[in-house]
Protein backbone atom coordinates (compact mmCIF):
# COMPACT_ATOMS: atom_id res chain seq x y z
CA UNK A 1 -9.92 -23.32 25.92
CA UNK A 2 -12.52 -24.84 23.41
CA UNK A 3 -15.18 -25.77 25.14
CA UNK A 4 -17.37 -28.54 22.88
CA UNK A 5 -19.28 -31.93 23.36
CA UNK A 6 -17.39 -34.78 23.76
CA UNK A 7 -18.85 -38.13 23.72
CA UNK A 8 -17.68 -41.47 25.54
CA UNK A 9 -18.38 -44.47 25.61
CA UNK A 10 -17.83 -48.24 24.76
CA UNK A 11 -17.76 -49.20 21.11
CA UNK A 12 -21.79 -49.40 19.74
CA UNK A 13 -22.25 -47.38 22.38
CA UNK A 14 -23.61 -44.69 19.03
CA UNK A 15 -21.12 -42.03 19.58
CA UNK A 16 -20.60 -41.58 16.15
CA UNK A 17 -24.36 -41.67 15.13
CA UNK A 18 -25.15 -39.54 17.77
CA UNK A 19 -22.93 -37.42 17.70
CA UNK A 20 -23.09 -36.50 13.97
CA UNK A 21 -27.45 -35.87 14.40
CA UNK A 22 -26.02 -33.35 17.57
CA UNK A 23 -23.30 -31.21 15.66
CA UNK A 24 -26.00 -30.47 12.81
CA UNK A 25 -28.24 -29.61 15.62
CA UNK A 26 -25.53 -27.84 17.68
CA UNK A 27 -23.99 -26.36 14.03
CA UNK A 28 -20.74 -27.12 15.22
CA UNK A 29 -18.63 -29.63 13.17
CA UNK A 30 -18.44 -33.62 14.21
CA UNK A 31 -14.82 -34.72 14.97
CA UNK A 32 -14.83 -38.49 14.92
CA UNK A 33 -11.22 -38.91 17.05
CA UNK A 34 -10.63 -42.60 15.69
CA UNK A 35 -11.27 -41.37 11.66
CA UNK A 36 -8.76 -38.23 13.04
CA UNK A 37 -6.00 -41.16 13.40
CA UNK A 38 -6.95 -43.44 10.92
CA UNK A 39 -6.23 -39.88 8.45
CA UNK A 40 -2.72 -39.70 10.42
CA UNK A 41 -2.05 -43.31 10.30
CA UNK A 42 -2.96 -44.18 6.69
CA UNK A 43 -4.04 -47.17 7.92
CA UNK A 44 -6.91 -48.27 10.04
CA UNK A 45 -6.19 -48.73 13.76
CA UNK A 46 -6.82 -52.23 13.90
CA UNK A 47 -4.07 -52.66 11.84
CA UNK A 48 -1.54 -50.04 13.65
CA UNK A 49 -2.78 -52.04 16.90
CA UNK A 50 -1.94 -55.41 15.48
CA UNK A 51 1.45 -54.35 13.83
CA UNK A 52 2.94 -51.64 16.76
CA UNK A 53 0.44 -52.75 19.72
CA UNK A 54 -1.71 -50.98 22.14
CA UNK A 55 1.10 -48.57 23.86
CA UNK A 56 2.09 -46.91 20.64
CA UNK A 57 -2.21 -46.39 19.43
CA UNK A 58 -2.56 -44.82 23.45
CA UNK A 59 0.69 -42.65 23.01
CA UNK A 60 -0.46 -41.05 19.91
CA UNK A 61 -4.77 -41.12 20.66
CA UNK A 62 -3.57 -39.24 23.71
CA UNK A 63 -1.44 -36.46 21.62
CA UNK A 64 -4.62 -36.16 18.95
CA UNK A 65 -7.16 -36.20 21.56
CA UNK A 66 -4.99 -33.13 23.37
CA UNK A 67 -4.74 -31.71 19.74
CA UNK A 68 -8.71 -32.21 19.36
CA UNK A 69 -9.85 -30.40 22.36
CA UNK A 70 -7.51 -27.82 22.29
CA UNK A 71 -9.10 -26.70 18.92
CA UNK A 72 -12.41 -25.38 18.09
CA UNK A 73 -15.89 -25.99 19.94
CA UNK A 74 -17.48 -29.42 18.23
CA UNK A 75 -18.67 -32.94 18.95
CA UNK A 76 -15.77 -34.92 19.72
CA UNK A 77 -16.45 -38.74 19.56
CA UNK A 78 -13.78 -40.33 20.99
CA UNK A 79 -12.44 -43.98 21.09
CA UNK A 80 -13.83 -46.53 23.59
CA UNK A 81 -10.44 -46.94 25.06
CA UNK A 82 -9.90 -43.30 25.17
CA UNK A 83 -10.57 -42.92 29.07
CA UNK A 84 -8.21 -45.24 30.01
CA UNK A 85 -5.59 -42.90 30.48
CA UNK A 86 -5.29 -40.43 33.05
CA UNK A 87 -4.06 -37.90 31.48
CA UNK A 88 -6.74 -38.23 28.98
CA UNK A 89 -9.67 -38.29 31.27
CA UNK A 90 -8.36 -35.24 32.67
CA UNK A 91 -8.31 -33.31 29.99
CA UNK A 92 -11.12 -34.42 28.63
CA UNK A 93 -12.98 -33.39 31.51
CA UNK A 94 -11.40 -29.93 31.56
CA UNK A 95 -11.78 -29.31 28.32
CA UNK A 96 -15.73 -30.23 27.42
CA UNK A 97 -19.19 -30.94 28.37
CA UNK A 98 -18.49 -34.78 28.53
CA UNK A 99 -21.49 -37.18 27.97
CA UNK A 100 -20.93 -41.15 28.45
CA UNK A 101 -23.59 -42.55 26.11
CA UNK A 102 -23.80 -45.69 28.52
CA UNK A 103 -25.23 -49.24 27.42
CA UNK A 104 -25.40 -52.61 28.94
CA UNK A 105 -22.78 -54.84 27.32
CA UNK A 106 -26.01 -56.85 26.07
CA UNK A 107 -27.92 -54.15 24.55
CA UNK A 108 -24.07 -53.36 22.50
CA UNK A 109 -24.01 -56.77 21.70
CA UNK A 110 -27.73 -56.59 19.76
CA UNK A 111 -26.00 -53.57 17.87
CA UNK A 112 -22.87 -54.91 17.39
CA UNK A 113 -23.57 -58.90 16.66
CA UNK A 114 -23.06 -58.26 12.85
CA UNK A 115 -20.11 -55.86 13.38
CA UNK A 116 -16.90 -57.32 12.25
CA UNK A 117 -14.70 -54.07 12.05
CA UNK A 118 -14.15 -54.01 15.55
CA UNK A 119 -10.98 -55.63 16.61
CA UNK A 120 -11.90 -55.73 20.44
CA UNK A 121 -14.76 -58.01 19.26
CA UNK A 122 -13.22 -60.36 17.18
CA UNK A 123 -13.04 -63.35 19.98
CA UNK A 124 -14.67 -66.08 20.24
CA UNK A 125 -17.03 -64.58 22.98
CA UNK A 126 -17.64 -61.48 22.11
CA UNK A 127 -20.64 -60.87 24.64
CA UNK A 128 -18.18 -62.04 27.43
CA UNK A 129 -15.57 -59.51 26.48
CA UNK A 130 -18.12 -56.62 26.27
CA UNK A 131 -19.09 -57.65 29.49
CA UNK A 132 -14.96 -57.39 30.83
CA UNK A 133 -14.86 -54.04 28.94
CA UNK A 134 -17.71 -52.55 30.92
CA UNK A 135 -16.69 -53.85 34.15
CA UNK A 136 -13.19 -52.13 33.69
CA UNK A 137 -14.31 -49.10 31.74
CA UNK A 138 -17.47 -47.90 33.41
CA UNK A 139 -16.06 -46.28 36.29
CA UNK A 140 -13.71 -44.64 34.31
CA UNK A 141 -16.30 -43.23 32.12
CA UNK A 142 -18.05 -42.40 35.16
CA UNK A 143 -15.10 -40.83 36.84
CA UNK A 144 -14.75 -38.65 33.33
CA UNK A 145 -18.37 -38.02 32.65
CA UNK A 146 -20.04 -34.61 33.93
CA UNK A 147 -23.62 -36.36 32.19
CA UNK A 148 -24.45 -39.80 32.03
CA UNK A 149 -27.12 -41.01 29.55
CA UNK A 150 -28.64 -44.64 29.32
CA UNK A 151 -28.68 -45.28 25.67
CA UNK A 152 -31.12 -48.25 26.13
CA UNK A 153 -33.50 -48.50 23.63
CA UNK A 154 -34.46 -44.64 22.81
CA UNK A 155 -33.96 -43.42 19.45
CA UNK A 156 -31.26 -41.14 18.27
CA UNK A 157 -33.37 -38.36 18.25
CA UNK A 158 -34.83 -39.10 21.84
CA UNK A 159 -30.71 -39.25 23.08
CA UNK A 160 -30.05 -36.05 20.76
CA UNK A 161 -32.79 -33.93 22.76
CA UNK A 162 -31.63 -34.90 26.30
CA UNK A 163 -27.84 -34.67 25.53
CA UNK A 164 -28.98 -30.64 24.15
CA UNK A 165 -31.66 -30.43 27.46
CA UNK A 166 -28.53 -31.52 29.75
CA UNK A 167 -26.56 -28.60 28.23
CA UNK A 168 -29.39 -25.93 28.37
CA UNK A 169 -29.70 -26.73 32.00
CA UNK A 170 -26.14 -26.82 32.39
CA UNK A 171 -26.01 -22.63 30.41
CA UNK A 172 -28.83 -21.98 33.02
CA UNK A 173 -27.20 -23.28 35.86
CA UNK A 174 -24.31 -21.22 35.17
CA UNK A 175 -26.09 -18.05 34.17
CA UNK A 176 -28.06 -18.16 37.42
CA UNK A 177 -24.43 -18.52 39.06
CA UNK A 178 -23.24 -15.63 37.76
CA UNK A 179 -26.37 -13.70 38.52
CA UNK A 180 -26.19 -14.31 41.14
């Protein structure tokens, strides 16, 4: 089992940003699961999603995100969607030190108001659905999440150092178990 970082979270939540600044720190490599699909695809998922539909992207996100954290230790960002699943949030779980990089669907909406690559977001209140995705996704990010950070307004840095604190008290915690 490959145990690694694995990031959640809804989109412009900064799972990519962040987790990119923690692998260099971590020297691990940063495993962006979307870009991992996009490769497979040859296309990018928006366009998958609006040619096949959401039940084909979930079958195979769940078979690369198995794939992903069956392989070595890294930072695995994963899609925003990617808890919705069971299975998923299972294994996910099982498989990593899981982190849900959480934000208030206003504070995404400052990041994300220029944003026009995410398909979720392309309706004519975009605020409104953020605000739908959260209510439907949080507990499922909570259910999933062994550490959950408040993104806020910290920098990446600042949400860098307590993502790699959380994990040095989590090595303690276990050390001292063992000790013990």
């Amino acid at each position: 089992m490959a145990v690694g970082v694995i990031l959640i979270g809804l989109p412009g939540a900064g799972k990519t940003t962040v987790g990119r600044q923690l692998a260099r720190r971590l020297q691990v490599p940063f495993v962006d699961s979307d870009a991992v699909i996009e490769e497979r695809l040859g296309c990018s998922i928006r366009e998958f999603f609006e040619r096949e539909g959401e039940e084909p992207f979930r079958d195979l996100e769940e078979a690369v995100l198995d794939e992903l954290t069956r392989g070595e230790p890294c930072v695995l960002s994963t899609g925003g969607g990617a808890v919705l699943r069971p299975t998923n949030r299972q294994r996910l779980r099982a498989r990593g030190r899981v982190f849900y990089l959480r934000s208030t669907p206003e504070e995404l909406m400052r990041r994300l108001r220029h944003d026009r690559t995410r398909p979720l977001l392309q309706v004519d209140d975009p605020l409104q659905r953020l605000r739908e995705l959260h209510a439907l996704r949080d507990p499922l990010y909570r259910e999933t999440a062994h550490y959950v950070i408040e993104t806020g307004r910290p920098s990446v840095a600042t949400l860098v150092n307590m993502i790699l604190m959380q994990l040095e008290l989590g090595a303690d915690a276990a050390r001292g178990a063992m000790a013990g």
